[in-house]
Protein backbone atom coordinates (compact mmCIF):
# COMPACT_ATOMS: atom_id res chain seq x y z
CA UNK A 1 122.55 76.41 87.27
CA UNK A 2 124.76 77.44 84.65
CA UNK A 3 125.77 80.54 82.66
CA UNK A 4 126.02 80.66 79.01
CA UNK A 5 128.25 83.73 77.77
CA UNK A 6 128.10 84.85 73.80
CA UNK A 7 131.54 86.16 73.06
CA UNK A 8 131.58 88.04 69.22
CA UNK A 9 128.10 88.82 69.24
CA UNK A 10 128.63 92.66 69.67
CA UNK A 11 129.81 95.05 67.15
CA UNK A 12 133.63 95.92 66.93
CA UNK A 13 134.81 92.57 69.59
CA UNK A 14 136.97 91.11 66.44
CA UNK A 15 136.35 87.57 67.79
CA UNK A 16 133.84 84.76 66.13
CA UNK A 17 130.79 84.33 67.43
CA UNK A 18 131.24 81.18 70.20
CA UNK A 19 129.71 80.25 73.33
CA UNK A 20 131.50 80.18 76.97
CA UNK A 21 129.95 78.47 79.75
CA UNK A 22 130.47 79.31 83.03
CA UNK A 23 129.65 77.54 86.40
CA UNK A 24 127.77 78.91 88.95
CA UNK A 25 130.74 80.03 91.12
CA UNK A 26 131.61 82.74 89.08
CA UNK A 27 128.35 84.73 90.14
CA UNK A 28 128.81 87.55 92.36
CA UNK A 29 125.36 90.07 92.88
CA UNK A 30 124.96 93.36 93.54
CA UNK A 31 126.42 95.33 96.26
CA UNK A 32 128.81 92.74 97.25
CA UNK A 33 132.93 93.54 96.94
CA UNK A 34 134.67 92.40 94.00
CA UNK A 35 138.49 91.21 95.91
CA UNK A 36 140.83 91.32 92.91
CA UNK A 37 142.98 88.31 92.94
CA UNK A 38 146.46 88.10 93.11
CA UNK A 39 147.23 85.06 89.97
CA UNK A 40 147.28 88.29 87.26
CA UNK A 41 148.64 91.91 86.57
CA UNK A 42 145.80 93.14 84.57
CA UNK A 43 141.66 92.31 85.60
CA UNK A 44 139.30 93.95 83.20
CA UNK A 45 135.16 94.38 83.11
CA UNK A 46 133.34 94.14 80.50
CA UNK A 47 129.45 94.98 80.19
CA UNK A 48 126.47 92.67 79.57
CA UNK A 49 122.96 92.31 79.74
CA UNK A 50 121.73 88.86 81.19
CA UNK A 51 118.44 86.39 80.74
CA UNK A 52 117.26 84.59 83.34
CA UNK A 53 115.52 81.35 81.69
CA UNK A 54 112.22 80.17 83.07
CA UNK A 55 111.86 76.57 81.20
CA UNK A 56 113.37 73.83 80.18
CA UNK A 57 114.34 74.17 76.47
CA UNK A 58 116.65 72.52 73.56
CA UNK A 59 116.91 73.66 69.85
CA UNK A 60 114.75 76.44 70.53
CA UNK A 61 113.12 78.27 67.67
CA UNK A 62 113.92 82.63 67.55
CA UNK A 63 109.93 83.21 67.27
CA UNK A 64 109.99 80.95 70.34
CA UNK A 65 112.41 82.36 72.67
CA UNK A 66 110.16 84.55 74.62
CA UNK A 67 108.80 81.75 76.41
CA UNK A 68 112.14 80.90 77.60
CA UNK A 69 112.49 84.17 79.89
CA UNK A 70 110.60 86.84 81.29
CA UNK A 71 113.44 88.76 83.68
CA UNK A 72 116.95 90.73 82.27
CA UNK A 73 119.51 92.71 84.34
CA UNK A 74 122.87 94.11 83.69
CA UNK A 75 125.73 92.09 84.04
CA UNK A 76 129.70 92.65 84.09
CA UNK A 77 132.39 89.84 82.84
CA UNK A 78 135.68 90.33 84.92
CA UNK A 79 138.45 88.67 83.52
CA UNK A 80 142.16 88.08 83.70
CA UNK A 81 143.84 89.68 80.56
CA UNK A 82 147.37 88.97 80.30
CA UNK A 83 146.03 84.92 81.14
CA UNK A 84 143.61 86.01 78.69
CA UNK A 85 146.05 87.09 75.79
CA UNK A 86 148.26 83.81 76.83
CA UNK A 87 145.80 81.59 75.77
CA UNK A 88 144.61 82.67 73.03
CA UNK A 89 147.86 83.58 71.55
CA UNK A 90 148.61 79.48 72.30
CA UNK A 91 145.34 78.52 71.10
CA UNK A 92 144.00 77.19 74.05
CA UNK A 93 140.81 77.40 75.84
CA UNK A 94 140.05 80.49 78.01
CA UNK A 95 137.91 78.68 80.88
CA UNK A 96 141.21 79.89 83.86
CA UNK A 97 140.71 83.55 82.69
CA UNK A 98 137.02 84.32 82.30
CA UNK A 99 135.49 81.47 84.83
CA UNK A 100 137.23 82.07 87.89
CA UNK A 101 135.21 82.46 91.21
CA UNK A 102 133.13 85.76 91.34
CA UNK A 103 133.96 86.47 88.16
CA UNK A 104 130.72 87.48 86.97
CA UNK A 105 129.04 90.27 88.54
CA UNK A 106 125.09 90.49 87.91
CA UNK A 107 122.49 93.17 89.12
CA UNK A 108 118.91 93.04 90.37
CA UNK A 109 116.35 91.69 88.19
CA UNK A 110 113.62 93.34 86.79
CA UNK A 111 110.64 91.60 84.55
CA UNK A 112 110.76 92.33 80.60
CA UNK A 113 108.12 95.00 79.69
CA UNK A 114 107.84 95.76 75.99
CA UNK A 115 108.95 93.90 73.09
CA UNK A 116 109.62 95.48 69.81
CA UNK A 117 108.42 94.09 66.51
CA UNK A 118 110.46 91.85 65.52
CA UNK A 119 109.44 90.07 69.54
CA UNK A 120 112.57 90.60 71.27
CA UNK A 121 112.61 92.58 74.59
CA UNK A 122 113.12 96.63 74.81
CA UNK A 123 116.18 96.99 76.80
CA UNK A 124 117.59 100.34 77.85
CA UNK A 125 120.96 101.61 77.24
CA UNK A 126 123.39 101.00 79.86
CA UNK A 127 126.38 102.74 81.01
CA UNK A 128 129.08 100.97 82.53
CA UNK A 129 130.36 103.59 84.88
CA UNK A 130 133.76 103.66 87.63
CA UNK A 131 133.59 106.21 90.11
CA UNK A 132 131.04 107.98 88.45
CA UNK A 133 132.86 108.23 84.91
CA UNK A 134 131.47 106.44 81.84
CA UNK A 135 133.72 103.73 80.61
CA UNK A 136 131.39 102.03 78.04
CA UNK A 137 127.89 101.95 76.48
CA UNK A 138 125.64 98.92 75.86
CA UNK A 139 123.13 99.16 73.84
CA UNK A 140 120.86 96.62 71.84
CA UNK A 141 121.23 97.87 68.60
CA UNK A 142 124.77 97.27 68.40
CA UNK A 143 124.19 93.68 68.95
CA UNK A 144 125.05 91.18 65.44
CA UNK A 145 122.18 88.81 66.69
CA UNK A 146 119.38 89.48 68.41
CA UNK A 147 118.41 88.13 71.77
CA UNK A 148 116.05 85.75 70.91
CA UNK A 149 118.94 84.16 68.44
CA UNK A 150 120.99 84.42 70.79
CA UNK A 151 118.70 82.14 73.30
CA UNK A 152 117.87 80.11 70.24
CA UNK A 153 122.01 79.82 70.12
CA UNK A 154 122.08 78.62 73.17
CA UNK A 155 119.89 76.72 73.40
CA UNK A 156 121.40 74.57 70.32
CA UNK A 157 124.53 73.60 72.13
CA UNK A 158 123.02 73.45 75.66
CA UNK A 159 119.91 72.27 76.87
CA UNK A 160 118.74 75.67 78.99
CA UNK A 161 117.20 75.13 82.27
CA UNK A 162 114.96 77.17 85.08
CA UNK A 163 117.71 79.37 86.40
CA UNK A 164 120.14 79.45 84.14
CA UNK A 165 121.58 82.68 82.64
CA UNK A 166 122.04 83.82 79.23
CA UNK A 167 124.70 86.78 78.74
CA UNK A 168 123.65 88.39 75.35
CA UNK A 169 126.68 90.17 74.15
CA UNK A 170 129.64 91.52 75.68
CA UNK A 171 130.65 95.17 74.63
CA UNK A 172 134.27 95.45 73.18
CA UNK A 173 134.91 97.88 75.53
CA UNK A 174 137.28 96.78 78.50
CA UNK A 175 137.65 98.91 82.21
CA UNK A 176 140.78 97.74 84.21
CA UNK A 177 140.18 97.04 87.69
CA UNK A 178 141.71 98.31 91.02
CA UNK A 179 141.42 98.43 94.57
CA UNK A 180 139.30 101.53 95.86
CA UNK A 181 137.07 102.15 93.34
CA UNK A 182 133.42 101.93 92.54
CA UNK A 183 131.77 100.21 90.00
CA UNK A 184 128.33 100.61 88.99
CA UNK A 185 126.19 99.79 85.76
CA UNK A 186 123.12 102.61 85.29
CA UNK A 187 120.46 103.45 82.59
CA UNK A 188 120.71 106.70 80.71
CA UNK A 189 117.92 108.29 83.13
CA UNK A 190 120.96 107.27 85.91
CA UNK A 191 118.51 104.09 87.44
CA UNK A 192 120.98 102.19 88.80
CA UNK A 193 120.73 98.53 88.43
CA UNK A 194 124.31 97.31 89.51
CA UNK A 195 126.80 98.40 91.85
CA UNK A 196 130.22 96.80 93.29
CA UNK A 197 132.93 97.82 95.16
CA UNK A 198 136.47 96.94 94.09
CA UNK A 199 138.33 95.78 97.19
């Protein structure tokens, strides 16, 4: 199982549109403590929604990628910023800051309902909250391609298979991270799909 992250694919994230892929060490679910490590000053969140694929796919078609998933949740991206900035800054890859163990935070599934007309799925907005407060807002329209291009995407650099994870867009927004606090991702009618400690 792997996990295929689409970095620039969110309005106002100032990067190119690329593809990180992550192993599947970097998964952490729900409800389970996030330990922030000791190898950087600065660890930052930043919110996602997630596919779960259901098939085996390559070079998939847009009007196709429905058949590729049927469940979403919420997802957060921790990663190590200063390491972050470093690399980038030296123009080299970002693999030690973004796919370190339990780096990737996902919620509880739940199966795609509605689709809108243009076949991609109806996804609420989420807010990324800590300790209550509302740090950022995800929502689908703010996306620069869709989520069945962005499987399609995918799916043209890696072969997608039964359990792997697509992460749609990541908001711009960043939330630093510290001991003693409380994340958790909810929907605008306060359903909470995700929630993690910060040890």
């Amino acid at each position: 199982m792997k996990i295929l992250c689409m970095e620039g694919n969110y309005a106002g994230c100032g990067i190119p549109k690329c593809m990180s892929v992550l192993p599947d060490s970097t998964l952490l679910y729900s409800e389970r403590p996030f330990f922030v490590p000791d190898f950087d000053p600065c660890f930052t969140a930043r919110l996602s929604v997630a596919l779960r694929i259901n098939r085996l796919g390559k070079n998939v078609a847009p009007r196709f990628a429905p058949r590729y998933y049927s469940e979403w949740t919420a997802a957060i991206s921790i990663r190590a910023n200063g390491m972050l900035q470093s690399l980038r800054s030296q123009g080299l890859p970002w693999d030690s800051a973004i796919a370190f163990d339990r780096s990737l935070i996902a919620g509880d599934f739940m199966r795609v309902a509605d689709s809108d007309a243009g076949g991609n799925p109806v996804i609420p907005d989420l807010l990324l909250k800590l300790d209550g407060e509302v740090k950022a807002v995800w929502r689908h329209t703010e996306m620069t391609t869709s989520i069945n291009e962005s499987i399609a995407y995918a799916s043209s650099e890696n072969t997608i298979k039964t359990g792997d994870l697509v992460l749609c867009a990541l908001s711009p927004a960043q939330t630093q991270l510290t001991p003693g606090h409380l994340l958790e991702i909810t929907t605008n009618e306060n359903d909470i799909i995700l929630t993690t400690p910060i040890r």
